[in-house]
Structure formats: C-alpha cells, structure tokens
Protein backbone atom coordinates (compact mmCIF):
# COMPACT_ATOMS: atom_id res chain seq x y z
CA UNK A 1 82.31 19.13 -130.26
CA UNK A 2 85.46 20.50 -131.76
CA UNK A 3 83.99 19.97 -135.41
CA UNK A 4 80.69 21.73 -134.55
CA UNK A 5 83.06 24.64 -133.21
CA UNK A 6 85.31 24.66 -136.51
CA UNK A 7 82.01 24.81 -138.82
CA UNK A 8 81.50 28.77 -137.04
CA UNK A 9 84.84 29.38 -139.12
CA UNK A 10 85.60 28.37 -142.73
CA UNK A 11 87.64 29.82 -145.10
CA UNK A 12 88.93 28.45 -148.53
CA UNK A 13 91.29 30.05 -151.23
CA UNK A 14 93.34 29.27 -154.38
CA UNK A 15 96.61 31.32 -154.94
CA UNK A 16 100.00 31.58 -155.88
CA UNK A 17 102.72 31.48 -153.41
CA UNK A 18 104.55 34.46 -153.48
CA UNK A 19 107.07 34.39 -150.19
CA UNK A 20 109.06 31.17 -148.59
CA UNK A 21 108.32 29.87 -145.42
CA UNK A 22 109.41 31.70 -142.71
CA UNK A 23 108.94 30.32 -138.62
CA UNK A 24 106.23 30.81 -136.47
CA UNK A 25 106.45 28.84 -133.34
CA UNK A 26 106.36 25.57 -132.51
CA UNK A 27 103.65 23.26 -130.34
CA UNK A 28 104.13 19.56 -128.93
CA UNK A 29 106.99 19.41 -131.32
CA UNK A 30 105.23 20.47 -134.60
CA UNK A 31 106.58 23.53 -136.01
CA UNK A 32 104.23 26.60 -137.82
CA UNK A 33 105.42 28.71 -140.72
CA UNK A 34 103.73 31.59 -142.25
CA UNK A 35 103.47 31.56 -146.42
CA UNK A 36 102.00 34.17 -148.22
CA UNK A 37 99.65 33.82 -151.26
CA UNK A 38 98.18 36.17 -153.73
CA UNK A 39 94.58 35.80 -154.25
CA UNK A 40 93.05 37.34 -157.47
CA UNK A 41 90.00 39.45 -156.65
CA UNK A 42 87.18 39.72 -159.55
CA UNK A 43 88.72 42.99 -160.61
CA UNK A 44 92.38 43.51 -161.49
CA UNK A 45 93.44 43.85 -158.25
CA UNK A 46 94.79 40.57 -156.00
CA UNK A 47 94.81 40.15 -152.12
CA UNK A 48 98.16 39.09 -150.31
CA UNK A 49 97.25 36.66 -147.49
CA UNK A 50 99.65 35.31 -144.83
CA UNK A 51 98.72 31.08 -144.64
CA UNK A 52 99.82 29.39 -140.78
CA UNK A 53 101.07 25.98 -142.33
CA UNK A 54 102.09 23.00 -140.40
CA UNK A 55 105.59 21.20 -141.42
CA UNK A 56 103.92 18.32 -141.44
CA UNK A 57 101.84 19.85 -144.18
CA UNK A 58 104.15 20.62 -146.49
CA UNK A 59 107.66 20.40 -147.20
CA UNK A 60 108.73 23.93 -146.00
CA UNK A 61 112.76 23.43 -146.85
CA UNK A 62 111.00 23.49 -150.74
CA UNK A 63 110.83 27.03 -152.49
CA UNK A 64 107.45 26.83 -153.91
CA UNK A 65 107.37 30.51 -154.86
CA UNK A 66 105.28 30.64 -158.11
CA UNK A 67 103.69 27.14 -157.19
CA UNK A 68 99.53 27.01 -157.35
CA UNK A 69 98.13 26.19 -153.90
CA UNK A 70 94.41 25.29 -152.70
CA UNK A 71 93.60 25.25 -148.90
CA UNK A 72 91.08 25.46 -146.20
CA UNK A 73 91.18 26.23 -142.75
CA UNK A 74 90.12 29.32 -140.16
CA UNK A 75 90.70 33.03 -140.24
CA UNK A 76 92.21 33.27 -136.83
CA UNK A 77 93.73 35.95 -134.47
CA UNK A 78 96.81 36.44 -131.59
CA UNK A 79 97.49 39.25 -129.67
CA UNK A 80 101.14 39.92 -130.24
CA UNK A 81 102.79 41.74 -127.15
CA UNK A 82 104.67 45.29 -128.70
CA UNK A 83 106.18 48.06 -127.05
CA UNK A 84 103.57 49.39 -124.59
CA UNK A 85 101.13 47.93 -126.68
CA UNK A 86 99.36 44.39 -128.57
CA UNK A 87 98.97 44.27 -132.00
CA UNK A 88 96.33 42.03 -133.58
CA UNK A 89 97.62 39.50 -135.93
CA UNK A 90 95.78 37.58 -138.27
CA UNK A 91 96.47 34.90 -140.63
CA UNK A 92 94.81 31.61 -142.12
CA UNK A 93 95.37 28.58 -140.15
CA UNK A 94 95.25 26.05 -142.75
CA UNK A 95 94.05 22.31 -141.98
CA UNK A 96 94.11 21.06 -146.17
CA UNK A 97 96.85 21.71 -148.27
CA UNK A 98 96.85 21.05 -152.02
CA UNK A 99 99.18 22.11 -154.96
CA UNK A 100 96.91 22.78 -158.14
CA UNK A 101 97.70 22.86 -161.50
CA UNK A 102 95.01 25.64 -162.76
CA UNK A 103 93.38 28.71 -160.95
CA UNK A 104 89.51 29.10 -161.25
CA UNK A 105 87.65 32.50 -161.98
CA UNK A 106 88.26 34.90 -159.25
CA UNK A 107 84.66 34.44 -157.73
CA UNK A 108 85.73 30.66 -156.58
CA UNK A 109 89.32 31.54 -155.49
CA UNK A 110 88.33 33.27 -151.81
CA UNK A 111 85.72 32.38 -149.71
CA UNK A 112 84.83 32.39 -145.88
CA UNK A 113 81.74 31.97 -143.07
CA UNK A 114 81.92 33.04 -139.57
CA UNK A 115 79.33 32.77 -137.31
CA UNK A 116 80.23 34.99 -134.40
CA UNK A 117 79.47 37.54 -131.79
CA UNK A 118 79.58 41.73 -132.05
CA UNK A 119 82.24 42.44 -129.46
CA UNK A 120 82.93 46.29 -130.33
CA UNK A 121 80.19 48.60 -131.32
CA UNK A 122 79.99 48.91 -135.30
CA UNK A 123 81.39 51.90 -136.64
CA UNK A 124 79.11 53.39 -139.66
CA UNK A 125 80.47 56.13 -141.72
CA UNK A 126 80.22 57.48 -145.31
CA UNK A 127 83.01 58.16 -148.18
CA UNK A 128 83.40 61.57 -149.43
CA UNK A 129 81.46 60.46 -152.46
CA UNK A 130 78.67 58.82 -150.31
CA UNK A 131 79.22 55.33 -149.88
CA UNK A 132 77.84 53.84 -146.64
CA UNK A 133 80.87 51.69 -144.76
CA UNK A 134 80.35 49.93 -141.44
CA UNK A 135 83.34 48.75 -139.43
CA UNK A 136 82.55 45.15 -137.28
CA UNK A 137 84.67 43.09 -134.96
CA UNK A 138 83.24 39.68 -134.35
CA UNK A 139 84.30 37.10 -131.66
CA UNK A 140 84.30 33.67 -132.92
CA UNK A 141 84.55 30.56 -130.63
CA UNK A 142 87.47 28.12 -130.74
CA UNK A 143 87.36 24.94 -129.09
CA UNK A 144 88.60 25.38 -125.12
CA UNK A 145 87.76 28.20 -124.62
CA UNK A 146 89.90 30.56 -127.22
CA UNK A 147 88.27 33.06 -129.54
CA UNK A 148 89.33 34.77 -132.70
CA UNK A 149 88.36 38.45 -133.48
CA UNK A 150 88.07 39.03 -136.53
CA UNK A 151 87.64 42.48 -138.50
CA UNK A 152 85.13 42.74 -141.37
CA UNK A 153 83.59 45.38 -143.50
CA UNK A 154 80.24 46.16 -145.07
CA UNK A 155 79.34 48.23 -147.61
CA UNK A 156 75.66 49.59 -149.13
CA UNK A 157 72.90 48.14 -147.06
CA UNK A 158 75.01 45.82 -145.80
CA UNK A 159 76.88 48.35 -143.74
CA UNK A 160 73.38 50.16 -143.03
CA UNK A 161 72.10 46.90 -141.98
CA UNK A 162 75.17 45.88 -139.62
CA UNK A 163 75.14 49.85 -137.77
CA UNK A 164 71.86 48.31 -136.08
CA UNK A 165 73.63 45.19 -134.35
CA UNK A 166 74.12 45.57 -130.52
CA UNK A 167 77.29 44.50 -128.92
CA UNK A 168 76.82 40.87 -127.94
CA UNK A 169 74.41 40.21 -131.49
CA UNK A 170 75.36 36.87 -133.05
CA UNK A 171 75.59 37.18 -136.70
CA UNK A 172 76.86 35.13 -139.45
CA UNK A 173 78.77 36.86 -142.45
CA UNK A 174 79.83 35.35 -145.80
CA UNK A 175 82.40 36.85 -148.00
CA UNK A 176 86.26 37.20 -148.49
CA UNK A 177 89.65 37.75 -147.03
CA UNK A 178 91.00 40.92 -148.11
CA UNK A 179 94.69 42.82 -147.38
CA UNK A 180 94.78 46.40 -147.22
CA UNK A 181 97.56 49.07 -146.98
CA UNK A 182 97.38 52.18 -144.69
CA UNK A 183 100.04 54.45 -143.85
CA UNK A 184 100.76 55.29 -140.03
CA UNK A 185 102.34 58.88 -139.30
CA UNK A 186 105.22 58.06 -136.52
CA UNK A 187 106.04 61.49 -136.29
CA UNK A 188 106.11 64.57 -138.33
CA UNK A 189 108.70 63.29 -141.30
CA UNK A 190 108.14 59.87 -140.31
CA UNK A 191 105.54 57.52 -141.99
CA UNK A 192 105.16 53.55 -142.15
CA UNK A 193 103.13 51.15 -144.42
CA UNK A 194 101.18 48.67 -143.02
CA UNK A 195 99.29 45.97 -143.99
CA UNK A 196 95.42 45.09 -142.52
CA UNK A 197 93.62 42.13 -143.05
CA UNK A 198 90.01 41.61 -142.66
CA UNK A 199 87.07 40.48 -144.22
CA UNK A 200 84.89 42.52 -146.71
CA UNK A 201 81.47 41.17 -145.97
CA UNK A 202 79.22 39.89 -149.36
CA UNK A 203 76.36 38.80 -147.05
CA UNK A 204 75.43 39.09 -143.00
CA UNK A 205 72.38 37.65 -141.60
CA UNK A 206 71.34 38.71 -137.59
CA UNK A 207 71.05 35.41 -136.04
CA UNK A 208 68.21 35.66 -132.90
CA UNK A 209 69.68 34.26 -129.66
CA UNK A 210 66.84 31.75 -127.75
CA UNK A 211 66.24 32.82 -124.22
C-alpha cells in the first residue's frame, strides 16, 4: 500500500550543496535537517532547493558544502503556524542519498511526477507580452491519511489546457522543481524577499475518474 501511494510522488535531482545542515525536528528519535542544493536549469540560470534529510542518511556534523549529491524522494508540504496566519512550506523529503563525482546535462539533473487532485480553482492569466500562465494546486495522497499540496505552473497550451480542470480533477504532471523570488511590500518603505517553490509543469495529462 504505502509503495503504491509513494509512486503518486517522485522526484529526483543532482546538485551541489550549497548550505550546512541546519535542524528540523525530530520523530521516534530520528532527527530531520534541511540542506540546500543548487540545481542547474538548461539555461544559465540554477534552482536553489531545500532537501529534508534524515541523520541516519548522512553524516550531518560533515560540511559538505561544494560536495556533488544525487537523491530521490517526494515534493512534500507542512503548514507552518505564523502570526495570525500558516505559511506553506515545501521541501524534498529525500529517501536515497548519494554523493557523485560528475553532474549530467541539465535536462537529467531535475525531475518529478505527481499524480494528484485540483484542490483550488486554476488561475489562467497572460504576461504583458502574451504568454498564457496557469496557476494549479494539486493534493497528493500520503500514506494515512496526509496529503501534500503542491504548487505548479503551466505555460503555452499547457496552461490553456490546465484553465479547463474542475476542482476535484485528478491529473498527473511531469516536470521540475523550481525556486522563485518575489518581493512582499510590509508597508510603505518596507519590502521583504521571499523565496517560492513549486513545480513548472513540462507535461499534464487529465486522468478520468471511474464512477
């Protein structure tokens, strides 16, 4: 059952670790850290993605800034309770962890598959300069019960494709992780950076529900 579940969710990159370990939480007795890695994109550009890494993994006294690193795992979400407020967090829960000596073209270095639910109603807009963009959140089972939601982003007739799906629509989506910065106004001189992470789709299929 639970590996039938964790097939709905697969993600696998190759990057460089570019931050130490810092704690997460802990569960039975096994502590989590989160590790970021920079994943090259096919352009010049690179994603910064924030790993969930068992100690039991890895050694996570080691500084392996700089260091090559291959894993698998799911793309998975917590609410995290803020002021007045919960923030969505997400980060790669990894379950394979491998130091490697070389990094493969960009295509091969960031993958994932979800097979999910529409839980918000996609957002479909255009840029000023007329490129189509459709905003999805999809619910994706976890074993007992749990879900992650997970943000993802179309483009071209991808994202006209996607402003079609209902609320409750299960789809499947292959593509990448990406990060993305935004700035947040606080107040009139005030402004913050933040970092979003979410996946830009490459392909999304409409799966029919029997019954």
């Amino acid at each position: 059952m639970i590996d039938k579940v964790i097939e709905n969710n697969k993600v696998g990159i190759i990057g460089e670790i570019v931050s130490d370990f810092t704690y997460s939480h802990e569960v039975f007795g096994e502590g989590f850290y989160i590790v970021n890695v920079s994943v090259s994109r096919l352009s010049e550009l690179s994603d910064v993605i924030p790993l969930m890494v068992s100690e039991r993994l890895v050694d996570v006294t080691e500084n392996c800034i700089g260091k090559l690193v291959e894993v698998s795992g799911q793309f998975r979400s917590y609410n995290r309770h803020e002021v007045n407020k919960n923030k969505l967090v997400l980060s790669i829960f990894v379950r394979e962890w491998n130091f490697v000596d070389d990094n493969p073209e960009a295509g091969r270095t960031n993958q994932i598959f979800l097979d999910g639910y529409i839980c918000k109603a996609p957002i479909y807009r255009k840029t000023p300069l007329g490129r189509e963009i459709a905003d999805l959140l999809i619910a994706v089972n976890r074993p007992y019960g749990k879900s992650d939601y997970i943000p993802c982003i179309a483009w071209g007739r991808n994202a006209r494709f996607a402003s079609t799906f209902e609320v409750g629509g299960r789809i499947q989506i292959w593509g990448r992780v990406q990060s993305r910065e935004y700035i947040k106004k606080i107040n009139e001189e005030e402004i913050e950076t933040h970092t979003a992470y979410e996946v830009s789709v490459s392909k999304l299929e409409y799966v029919e529900i029997d019954g």
